[in-house]
Protein backbone atom coordinates (compact mmCIF):
# COMPACT_ATOMS: atom_id res chain seq x y z
CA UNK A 1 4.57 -2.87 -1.53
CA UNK A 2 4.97 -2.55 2.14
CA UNK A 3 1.77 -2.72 5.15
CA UNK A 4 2.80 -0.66 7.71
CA UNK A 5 0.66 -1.99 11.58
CA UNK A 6 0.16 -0.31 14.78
CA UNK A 7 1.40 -3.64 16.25
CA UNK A 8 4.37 -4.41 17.82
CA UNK A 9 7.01 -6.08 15.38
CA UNK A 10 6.75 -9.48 16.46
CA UNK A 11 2.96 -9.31 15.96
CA UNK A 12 3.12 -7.29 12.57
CA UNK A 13 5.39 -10.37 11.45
CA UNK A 14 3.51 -13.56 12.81
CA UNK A 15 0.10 -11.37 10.77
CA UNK A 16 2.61 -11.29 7.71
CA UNK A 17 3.21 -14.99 8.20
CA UNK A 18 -0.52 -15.73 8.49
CA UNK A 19 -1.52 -14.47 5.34
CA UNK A 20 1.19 -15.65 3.38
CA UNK A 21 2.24 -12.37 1.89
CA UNK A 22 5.05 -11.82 -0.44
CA UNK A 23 5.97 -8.47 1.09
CA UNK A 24 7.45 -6.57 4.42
CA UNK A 25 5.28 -5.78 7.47
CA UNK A 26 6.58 -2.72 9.66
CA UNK A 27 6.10 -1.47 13.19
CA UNK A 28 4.28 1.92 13.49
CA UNK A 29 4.02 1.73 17.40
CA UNK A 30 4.35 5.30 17.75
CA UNK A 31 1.72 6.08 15.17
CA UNK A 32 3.82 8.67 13.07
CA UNK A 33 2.69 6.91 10.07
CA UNK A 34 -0.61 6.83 10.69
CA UNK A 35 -0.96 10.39 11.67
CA UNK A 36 1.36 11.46 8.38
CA UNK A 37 -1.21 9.48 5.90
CA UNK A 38 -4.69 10.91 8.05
CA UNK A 39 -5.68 7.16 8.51
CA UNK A 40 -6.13 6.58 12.16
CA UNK A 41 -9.33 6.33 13.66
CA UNK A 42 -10.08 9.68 16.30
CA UNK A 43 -9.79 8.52 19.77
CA UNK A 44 -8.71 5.24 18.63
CA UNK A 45 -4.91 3.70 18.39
CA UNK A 46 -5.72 1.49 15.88
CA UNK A 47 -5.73 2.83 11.72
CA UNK A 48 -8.02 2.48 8.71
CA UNK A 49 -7.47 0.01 6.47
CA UNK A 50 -5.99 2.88 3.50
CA UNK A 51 -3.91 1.12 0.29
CA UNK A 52 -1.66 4.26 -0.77
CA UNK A 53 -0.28 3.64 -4.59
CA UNK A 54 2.88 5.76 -4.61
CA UNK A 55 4.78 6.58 -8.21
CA UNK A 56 8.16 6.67 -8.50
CA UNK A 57 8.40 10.54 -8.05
CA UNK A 58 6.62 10.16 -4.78
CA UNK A 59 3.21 11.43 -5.83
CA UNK A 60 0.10 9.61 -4.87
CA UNK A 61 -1.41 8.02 -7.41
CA UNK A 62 -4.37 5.91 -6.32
CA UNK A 63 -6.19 5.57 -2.60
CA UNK A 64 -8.63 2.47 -1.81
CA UNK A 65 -10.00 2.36 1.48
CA UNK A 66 -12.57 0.16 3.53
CA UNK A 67 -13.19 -3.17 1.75
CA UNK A 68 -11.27 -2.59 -1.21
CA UNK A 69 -7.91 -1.80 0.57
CA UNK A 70 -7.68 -5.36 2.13
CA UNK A 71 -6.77 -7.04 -1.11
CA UNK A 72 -3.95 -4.93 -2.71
CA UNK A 73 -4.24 -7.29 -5.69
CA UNK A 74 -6.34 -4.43 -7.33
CA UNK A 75 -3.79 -1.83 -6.40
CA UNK A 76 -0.97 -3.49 -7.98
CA UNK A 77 -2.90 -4.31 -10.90
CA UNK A 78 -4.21 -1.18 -12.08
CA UNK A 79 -1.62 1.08 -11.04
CA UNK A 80 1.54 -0.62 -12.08
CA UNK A 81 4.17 1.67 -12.74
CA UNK A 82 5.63 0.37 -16.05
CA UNK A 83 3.02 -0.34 -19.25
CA UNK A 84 3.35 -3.70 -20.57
CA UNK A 85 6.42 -3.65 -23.32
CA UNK A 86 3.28 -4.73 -26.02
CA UNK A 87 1.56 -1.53 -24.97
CA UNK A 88 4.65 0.73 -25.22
CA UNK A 89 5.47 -0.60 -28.80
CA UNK A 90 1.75 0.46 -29.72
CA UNK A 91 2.51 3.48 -28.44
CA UNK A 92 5.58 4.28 -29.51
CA UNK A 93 8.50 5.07 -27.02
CA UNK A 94 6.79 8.20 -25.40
CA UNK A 95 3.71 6.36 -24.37
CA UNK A 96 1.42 8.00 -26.55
């Protein structure tokens, strides 16, 4: 998991810092990421607040938005990328 902010480095790591969280914080000053994912605000330099799940082969596989993207807990929860090893016995090696 990485948050990508609009702030400066220094600020996107002292937010990191606040909230304790286990993963990196980078600098999207110039607002190519924003403007890649559609998630800034028109007329604003500031983004949404968008969680973007992305698989292994690069494909998008969930979006939360709003109120639900500020907790990612959800995100990595339901859209881990492995199935349990139970699960894949169950299932047999394919994954069913």
């Amino acid at each position: 998991m990485i948050a990508v902010s609009g702030d400066d480095s220094a600020t996107a790591l002292k937010f990191r810092e606040s909230l304790k969280a286990p993963f990196p914080f980078v600098s999207d000053r110039d607002g190519a990421l924003m403007k890649a994912f559609d998630v800034k605000y028109p007329l604003f330099t500031v983004a949404r607040r968008v969680t973007f799940v992305i698989g292994r082969d690069r494909k998008v596989l969930a979006i939360q938005a709003g109120a639900d993207a500020i907790d990612p807990s959800a995100a990595v929860t339901s859209c881990s990328l492995e199935k349990p090893k139970g699960l894949q016995i169950l299932l047999g090696s394919d994954g069913g």
